[in-house]
Every structure is written in structure tokens, then in C-alpha cells.
N, C-alpha and C. Protein backbone atom coordinates (compact mmCIF):
# COMPACT_ATOMS: atom_id res chain seq x y z
N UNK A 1 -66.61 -43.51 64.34
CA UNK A 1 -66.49 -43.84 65.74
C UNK A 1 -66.53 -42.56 66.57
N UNK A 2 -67.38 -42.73 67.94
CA UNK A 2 -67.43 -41.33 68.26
C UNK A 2 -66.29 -41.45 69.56
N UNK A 3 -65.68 -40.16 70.09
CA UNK A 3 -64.94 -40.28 70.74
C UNK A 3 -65.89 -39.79 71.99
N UNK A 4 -64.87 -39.93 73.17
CA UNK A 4 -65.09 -39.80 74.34
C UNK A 4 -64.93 -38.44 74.59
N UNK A 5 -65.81 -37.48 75.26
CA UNK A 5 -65.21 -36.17 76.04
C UNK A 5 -63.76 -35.96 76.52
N UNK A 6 -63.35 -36.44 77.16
CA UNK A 6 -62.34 -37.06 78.10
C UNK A 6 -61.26 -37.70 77.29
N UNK A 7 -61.49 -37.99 76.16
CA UNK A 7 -60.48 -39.08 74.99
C UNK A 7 -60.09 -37.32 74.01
N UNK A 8 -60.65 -36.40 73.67
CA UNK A 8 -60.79 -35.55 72.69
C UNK A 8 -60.73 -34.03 73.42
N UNK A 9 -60.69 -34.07 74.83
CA UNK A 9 -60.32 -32.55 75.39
C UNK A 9 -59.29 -32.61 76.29
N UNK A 10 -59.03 -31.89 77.14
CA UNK A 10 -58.02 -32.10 77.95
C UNK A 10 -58.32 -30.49 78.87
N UNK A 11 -58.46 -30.94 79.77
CA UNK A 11 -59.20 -30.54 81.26
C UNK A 11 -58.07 -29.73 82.22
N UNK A 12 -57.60 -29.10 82.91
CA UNK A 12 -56.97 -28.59 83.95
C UNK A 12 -57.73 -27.56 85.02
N UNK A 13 -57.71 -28.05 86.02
CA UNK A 13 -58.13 -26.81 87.07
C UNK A 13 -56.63 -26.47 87.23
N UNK A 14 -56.62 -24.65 87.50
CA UNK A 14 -55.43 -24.06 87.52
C UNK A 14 -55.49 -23.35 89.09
N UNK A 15 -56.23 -23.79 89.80
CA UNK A 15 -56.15 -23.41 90.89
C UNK A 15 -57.16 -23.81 92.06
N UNK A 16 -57.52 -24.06 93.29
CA UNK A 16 -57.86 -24.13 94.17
C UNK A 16 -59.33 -22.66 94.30
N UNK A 17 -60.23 -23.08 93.79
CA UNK A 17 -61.80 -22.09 94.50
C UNK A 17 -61.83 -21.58 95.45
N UNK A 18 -61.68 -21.87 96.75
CA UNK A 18 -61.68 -21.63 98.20
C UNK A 18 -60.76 -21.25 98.75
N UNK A 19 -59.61 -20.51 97.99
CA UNK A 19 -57.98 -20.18 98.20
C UNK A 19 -58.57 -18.87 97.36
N UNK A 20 -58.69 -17.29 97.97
CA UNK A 20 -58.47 -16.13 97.36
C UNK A 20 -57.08 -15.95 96.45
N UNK A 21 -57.57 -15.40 95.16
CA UNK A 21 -56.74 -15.04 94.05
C UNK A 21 -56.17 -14.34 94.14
N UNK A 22 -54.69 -14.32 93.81
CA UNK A 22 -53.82 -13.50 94.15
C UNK A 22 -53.68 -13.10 92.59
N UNK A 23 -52.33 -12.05 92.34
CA UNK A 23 -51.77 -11.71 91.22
C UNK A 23 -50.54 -13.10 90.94
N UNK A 24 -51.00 -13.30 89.80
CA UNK A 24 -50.08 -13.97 89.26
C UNK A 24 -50.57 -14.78 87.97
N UNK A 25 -49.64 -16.22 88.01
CA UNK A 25 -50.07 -16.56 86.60
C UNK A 25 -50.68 -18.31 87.07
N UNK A 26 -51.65 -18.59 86.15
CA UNK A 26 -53.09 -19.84 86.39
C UNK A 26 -52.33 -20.45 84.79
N UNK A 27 -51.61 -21.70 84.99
CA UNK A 27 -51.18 -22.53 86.07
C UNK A 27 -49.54 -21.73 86.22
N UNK A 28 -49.09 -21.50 87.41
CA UNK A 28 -47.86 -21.09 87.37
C UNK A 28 -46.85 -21.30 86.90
N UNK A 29 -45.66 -20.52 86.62
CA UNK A 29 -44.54 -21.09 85.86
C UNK A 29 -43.72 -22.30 86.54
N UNK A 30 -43.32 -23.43 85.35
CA UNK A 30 -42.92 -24.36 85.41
C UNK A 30 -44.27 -25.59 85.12
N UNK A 31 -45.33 -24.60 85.30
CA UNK A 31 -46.26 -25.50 84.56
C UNK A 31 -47.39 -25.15 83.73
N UNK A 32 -46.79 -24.06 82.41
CA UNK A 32 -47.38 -23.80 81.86
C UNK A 32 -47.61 -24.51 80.70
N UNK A 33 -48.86 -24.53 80.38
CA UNK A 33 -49.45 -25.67 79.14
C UNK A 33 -49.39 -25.37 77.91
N UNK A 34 -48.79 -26.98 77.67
CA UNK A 34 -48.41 -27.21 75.82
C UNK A 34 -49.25 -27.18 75.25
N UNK A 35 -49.73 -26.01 74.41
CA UNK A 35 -50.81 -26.29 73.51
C UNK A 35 -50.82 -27.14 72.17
N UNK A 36 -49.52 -28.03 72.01
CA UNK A 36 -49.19 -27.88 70.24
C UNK A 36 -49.77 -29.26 69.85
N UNK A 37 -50.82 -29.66 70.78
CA UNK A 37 -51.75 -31.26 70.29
C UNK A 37 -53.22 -30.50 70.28
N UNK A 38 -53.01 -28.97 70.21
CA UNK A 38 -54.96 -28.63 69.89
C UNK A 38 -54.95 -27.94 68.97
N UNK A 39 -55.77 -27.48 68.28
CA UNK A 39 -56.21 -26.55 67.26
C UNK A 39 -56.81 -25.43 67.87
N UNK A 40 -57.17 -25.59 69.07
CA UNK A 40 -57.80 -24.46 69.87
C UNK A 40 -57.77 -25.00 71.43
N UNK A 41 -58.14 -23.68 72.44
CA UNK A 41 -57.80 -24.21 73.71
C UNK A 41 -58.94 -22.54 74.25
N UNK A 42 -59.36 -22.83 75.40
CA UNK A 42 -59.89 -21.78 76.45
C UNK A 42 -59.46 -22.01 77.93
N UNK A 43 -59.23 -20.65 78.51
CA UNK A 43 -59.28 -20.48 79.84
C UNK A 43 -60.34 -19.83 80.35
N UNK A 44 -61.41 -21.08 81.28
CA UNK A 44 -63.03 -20.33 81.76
C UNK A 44 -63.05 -20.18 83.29
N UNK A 45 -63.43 -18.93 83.42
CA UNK A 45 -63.04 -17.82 84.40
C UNK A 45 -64.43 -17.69 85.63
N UNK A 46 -64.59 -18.65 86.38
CA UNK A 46 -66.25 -18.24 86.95
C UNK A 46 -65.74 -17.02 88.00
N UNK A 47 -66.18 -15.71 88.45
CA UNK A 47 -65.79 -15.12 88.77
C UNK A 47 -66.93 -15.47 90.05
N UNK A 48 -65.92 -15.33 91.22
CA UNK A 48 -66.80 -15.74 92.75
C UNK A 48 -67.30 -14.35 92.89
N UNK A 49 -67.10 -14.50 94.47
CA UNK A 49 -67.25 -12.82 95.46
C UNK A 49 -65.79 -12.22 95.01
N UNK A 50 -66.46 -10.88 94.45
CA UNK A 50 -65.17 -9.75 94.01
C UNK A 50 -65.39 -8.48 94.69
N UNK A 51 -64.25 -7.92 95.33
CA UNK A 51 -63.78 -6.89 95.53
C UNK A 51 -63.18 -5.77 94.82
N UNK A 52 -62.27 -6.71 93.95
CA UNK A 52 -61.03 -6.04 93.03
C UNK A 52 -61.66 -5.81 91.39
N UNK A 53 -61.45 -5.19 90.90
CA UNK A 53 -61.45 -5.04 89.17
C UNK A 53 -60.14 -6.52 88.82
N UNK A 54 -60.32 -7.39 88.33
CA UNK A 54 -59.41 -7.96 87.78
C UNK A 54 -59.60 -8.04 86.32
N UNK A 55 -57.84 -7.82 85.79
CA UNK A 55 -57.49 -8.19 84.55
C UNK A 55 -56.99 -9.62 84.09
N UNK A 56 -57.48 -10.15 82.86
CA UNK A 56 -56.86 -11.18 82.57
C UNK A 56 -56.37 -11.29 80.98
N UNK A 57 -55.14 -12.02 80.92
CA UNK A 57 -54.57 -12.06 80.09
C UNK A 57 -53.89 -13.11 79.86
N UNK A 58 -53.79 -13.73 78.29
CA UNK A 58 -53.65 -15.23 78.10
C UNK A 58 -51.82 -14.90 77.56
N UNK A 59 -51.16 -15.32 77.79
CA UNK A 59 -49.48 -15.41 77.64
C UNK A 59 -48.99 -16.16 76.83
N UNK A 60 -48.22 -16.13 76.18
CA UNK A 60 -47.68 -17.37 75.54
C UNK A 60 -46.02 -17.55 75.94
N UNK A 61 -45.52 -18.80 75.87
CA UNK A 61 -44.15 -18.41 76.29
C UNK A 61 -43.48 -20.08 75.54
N UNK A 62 -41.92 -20.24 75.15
CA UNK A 62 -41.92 -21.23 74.66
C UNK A 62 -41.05 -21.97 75.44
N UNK A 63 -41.46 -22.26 76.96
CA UNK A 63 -41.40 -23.13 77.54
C UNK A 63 -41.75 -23.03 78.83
N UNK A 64 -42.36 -24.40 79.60
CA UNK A 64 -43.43 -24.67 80.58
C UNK A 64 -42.75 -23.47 81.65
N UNK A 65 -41.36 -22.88 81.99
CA UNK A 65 -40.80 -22.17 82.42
C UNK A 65 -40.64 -20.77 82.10
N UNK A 66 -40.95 -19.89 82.98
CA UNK A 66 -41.09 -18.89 82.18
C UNK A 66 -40.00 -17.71 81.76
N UNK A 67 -39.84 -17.52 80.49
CA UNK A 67 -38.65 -17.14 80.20
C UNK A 67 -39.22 -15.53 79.67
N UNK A 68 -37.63 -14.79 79.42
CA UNK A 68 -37.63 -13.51 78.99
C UNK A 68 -38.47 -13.39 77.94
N UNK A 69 -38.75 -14.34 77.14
CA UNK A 69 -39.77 -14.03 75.88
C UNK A 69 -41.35 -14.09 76.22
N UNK A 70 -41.55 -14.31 77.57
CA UNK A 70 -43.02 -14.20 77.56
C UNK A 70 -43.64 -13.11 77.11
N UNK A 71 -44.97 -13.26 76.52
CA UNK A 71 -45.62 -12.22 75.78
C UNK A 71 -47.41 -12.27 75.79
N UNK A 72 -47.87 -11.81 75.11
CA UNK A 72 -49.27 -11.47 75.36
C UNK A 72 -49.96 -12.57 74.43
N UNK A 73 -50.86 -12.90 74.18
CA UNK A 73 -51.49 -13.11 73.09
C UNK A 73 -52.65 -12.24 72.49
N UNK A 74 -52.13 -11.62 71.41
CA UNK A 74 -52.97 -10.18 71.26
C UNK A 74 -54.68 -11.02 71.14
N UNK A 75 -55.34 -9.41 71.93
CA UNK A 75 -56.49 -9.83 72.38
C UNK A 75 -57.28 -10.90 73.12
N UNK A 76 -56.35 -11.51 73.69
CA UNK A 76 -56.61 -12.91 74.45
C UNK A 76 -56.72 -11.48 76.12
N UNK A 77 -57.69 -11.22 76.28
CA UNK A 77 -57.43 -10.49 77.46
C UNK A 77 -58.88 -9.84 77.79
N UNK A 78 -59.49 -9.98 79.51
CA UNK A 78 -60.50 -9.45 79.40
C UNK A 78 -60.69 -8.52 81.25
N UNK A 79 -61.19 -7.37 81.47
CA UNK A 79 -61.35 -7.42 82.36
C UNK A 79 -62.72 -7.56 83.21
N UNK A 80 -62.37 -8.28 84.72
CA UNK A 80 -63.83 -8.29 84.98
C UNK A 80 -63.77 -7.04 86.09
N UNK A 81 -65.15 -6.75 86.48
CA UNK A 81 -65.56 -5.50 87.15
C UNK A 81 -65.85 -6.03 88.54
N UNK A 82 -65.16 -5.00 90.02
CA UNK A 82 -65.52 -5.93 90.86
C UNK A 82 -67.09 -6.00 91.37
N UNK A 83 -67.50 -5.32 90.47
CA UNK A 83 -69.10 -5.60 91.29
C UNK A 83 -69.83 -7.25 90.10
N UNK A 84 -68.85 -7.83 89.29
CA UNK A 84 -69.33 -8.78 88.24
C UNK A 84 -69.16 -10.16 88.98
N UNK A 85 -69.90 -10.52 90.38
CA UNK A 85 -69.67 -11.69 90.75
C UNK A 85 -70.74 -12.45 90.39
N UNK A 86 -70.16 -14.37 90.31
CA UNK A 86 -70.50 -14.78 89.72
C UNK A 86 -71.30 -14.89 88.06
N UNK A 87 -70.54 -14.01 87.16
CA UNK A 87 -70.17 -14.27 85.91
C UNK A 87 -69.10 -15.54 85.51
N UNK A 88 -69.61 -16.13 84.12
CA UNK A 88 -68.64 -17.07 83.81
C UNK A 88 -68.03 -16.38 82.79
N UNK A 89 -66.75 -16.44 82.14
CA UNK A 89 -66.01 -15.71 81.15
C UNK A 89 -64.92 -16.71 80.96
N UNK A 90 -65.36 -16.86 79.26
CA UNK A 90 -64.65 -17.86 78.74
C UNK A 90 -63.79 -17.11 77.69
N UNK A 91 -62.51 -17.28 77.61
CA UNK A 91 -61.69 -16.99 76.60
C UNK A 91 -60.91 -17.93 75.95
N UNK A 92 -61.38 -17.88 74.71
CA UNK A 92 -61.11 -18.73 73.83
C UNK A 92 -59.53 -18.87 72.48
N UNK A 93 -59.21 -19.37 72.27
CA UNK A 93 -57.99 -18.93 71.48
C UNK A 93 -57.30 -19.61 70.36
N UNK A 94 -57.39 -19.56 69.27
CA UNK A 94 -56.86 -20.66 68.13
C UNK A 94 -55.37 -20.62 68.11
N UNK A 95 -54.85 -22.06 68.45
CA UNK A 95 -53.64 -22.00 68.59
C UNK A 95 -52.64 -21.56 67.49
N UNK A 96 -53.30 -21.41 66.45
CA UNK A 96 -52.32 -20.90 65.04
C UNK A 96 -52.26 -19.57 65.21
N UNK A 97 -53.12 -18.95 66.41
CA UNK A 97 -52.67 -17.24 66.68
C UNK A 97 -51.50 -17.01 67.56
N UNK A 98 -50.85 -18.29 68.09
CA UNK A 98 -49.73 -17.84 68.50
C UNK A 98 -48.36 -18.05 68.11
N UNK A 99 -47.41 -17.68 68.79
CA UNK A 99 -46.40 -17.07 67.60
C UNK A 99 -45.26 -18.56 67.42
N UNK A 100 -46.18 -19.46 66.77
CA UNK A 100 -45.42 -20.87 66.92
C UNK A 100 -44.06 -20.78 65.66
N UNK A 101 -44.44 -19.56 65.01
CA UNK A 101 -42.82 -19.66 64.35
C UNK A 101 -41.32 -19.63 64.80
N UNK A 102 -42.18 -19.01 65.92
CA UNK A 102 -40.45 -18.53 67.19
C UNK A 102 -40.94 -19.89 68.17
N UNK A 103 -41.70 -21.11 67.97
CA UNK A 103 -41.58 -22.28 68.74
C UNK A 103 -42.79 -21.19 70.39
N UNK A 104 -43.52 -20.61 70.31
CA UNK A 104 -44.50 -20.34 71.28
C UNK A 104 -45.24 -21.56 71.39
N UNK A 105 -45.68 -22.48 72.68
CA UNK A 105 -46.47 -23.29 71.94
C UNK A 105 -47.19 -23.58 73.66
N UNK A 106 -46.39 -22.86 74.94
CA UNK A 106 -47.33 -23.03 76.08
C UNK A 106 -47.81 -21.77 76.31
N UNK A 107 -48.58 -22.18 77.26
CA UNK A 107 -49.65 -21.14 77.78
C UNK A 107 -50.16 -20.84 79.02
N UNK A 108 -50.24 -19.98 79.90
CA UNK A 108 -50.17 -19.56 81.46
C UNK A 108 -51.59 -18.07 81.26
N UNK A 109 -52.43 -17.87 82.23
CA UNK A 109 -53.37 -16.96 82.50
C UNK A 109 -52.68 -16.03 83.20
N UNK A 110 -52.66 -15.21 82.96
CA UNK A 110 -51.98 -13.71 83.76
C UNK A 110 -52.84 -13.09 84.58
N UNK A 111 -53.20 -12.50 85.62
CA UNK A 111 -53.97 -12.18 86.46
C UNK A 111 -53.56 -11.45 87.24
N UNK A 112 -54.41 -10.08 86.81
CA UNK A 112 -53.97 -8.67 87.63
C UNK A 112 -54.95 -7.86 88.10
N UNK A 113 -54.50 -7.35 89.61
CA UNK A 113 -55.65 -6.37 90.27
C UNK A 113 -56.51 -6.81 91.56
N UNK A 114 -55.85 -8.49 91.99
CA UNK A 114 -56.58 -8.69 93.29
C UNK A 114 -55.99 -7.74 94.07
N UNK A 115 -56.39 -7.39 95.13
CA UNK A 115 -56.13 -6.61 96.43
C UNK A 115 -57.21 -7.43 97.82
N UNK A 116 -55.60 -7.63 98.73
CA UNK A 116 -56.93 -7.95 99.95
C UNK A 116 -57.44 -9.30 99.99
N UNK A 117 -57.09 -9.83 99.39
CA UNK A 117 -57.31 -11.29 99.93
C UNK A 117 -58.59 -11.89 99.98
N UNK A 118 -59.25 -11.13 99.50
CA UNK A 118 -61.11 -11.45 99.58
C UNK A 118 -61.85 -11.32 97.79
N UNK A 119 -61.04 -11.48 96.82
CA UNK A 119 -61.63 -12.12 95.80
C UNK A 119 -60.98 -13.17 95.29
N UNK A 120 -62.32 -13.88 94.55
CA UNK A 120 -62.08 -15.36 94.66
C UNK A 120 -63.10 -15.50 93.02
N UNK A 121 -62.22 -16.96 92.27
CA UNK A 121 -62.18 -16.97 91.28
C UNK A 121 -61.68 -18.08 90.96
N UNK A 122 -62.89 -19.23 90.16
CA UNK A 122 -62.16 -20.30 89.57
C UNK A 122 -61.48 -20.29 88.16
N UNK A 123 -60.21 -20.95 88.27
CA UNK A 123 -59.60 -20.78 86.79
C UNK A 123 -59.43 -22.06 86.05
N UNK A 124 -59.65 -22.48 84.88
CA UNK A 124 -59.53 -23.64 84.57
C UNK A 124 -59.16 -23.50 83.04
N UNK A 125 -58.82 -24.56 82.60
CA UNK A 125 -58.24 -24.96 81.21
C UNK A 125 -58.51 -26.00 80.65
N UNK A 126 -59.36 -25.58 79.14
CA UNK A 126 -59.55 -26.72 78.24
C UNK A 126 -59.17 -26.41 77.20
N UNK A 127 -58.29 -27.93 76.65
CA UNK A 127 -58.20 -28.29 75.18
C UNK A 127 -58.40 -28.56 74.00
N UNK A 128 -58.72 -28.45 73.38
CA UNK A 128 -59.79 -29.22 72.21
C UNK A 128 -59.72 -28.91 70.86
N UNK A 129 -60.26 -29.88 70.34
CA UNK A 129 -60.02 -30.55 68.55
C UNK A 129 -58.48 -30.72 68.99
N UNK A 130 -58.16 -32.07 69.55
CA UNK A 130 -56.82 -32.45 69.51
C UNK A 130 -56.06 -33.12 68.57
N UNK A 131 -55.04 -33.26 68.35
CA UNK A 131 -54.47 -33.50 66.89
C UNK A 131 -54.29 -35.31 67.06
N UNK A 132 -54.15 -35.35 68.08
CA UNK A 132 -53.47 -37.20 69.17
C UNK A 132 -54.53 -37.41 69.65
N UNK A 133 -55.39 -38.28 69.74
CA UNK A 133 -56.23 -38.96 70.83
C UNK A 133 -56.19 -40.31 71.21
N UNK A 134 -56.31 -40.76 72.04
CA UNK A 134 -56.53 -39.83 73.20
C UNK A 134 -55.67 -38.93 74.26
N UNK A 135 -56.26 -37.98 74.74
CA UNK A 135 -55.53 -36.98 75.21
C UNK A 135 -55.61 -37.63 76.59
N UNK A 136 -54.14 -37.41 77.08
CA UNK A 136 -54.08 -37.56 78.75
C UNK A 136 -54.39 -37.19 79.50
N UNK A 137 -55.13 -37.31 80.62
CA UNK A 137 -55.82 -36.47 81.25
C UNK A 137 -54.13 -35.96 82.70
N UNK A 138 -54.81 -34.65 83.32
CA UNK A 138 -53.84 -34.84 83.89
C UNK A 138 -53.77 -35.52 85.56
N UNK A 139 -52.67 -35.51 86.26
CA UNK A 139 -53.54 -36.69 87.59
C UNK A 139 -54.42 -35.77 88.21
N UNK A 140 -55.54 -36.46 89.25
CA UNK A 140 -56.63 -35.76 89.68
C UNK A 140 -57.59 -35.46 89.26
N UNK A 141 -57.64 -35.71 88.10
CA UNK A 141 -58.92 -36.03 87.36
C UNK A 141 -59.57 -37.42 87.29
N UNK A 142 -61.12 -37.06 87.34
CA UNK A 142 -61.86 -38.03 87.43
C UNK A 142 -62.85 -38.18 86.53
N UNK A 143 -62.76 -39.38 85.51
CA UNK A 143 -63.71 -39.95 84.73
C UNK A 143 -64.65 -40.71 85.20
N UNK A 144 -65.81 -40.40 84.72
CA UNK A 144 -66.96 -41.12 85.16
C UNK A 144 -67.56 -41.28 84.07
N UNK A 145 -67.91 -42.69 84.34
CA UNK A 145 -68.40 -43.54 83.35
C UNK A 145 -69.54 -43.11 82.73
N UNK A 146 -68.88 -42.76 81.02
CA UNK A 146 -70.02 -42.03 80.40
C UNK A 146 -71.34 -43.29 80.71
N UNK A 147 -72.53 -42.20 80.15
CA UNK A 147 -73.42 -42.62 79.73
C UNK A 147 -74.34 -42.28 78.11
N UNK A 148 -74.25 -43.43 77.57
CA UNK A 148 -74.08 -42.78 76.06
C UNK A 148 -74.78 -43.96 75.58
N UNK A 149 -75.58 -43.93 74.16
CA UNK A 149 -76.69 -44.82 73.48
C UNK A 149 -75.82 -45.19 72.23
């Protein structure tokens, strides 16, 4: 049986396109994402009009709140250049690389180096090879009726 896109990933925009990027963390604390229903997960980065050099870096922390143990996920980290607009940059990450022995199991984008209010940058989050399906989408998302043979 084949599954649905939408039944087998799990989707988040972590921010608003048309709202300049500030420093901080995509999706912010208190709603950072449970990875522990994927085998893998990416945060894809279309980089708008840039000004700034930004850094990015994938976090792990073990709960949606962000606590003293937040940490890096080694090599989960990339920077873009500000003359690199409109590039897409996908970072990808197998959830068994993070440190789920100490219970790590959400995840937040770190984002450093806007200045100025004039770069802009979509951030988003997908799930996938989920362990549960179907996966919930979260509200504000919109399914449209596959089309499939």
C-alpha cells in the first residue's frame, strides 16, 4: 500500500518569508520539534535578499523548552554568504546522531549574523521515514487532494 506524502512526512514552516530574519532560533523555544517518530528530519533554508553572512545551526535540546542542556548537533551547521541570494540549502540529519541517550529528541534552527533588518529567509521543517503513520500534520497546513494512478 502506498502512502500519502502528507500521511509519511511531516511539514512545518518555522517562520513568516516577508518578516526579515532576525537572530534567533526557527521554530522558537517552547516549540521546538520532537523528532523521536522519524529516522531522519531536514531544515530547508531558501535564502531571499541578503545583506548579512548568516550562520546556521541545527540544536538539539530535550525539551520543546529550551533548557541549560541545549547543544549543537555536530556538523548540522552551514554558513550562507551575504552575496548567496536565493540559494536553497538543505540540511539534513539522522535522528540516531543525536544524543537520545541523555533523552535529546527536539530540535530548533539556530540562526546567527542578521544585521539590519533587510535579510530575509525562508525556514522550514521536514520529517521523514516516520516510525507512526500517519503523521499529523500541524494546524495551517493544507492538503490537496493528491493526484495519483
Amino acid at each position: 500500500m502506498r502512502n500519502l506524502i502528507n500521511e509519511a512526512m511531516y511539514f512545518l514552516g518555522c517562520n513568516h518569508f516577508s518578516t526579515a530574519i532576525v537572530d534567533g532560533k526557527f521554530p522558537a523555544s517552547a516549540s521546538f520539534i520532537d523528532v523521536s517518530n522519524f529516522d531522519e528530519f531536514a531544515f530547508i533554508v531558501k535564502a531571499g535578499s541578503l545583506n548579512s553572512a548568516l550562520t546556521l545551526q541545527v540544536k538539539q535540546d530535550t525539551s520543546a523548552t529550551q533548557t541549560g542542556s541545549i547543544k549543537d548537533v555536530t556538523g548540522a551547521t552551514v554558513v550562507i554568504g551575504a552575496t548567496d541570494d536565493d540559494t536553497l540549502y538543505i540540511i539534513p540529519v539522522e535522528v540516531a546522531k543525536l544524543d537520545g541517550a541523555n533523552s535529546f529528541r527536539y530540535v530548533t534552527l539556530d540562526i546567527s549574523g542578521a544585521a539590519g533588518g533587510d535579510d530575509y529567509a525562508s525556514v522550514n521543517f521536514v520529517g521523514y521515514n516516520a516510525r507512526h503513520q500517519p503523521v499529523t500534520q500541524p494546524s495551517g497546513t493544507t492538503v490537496v487532494t493528491p493526484v495519483a494512478g
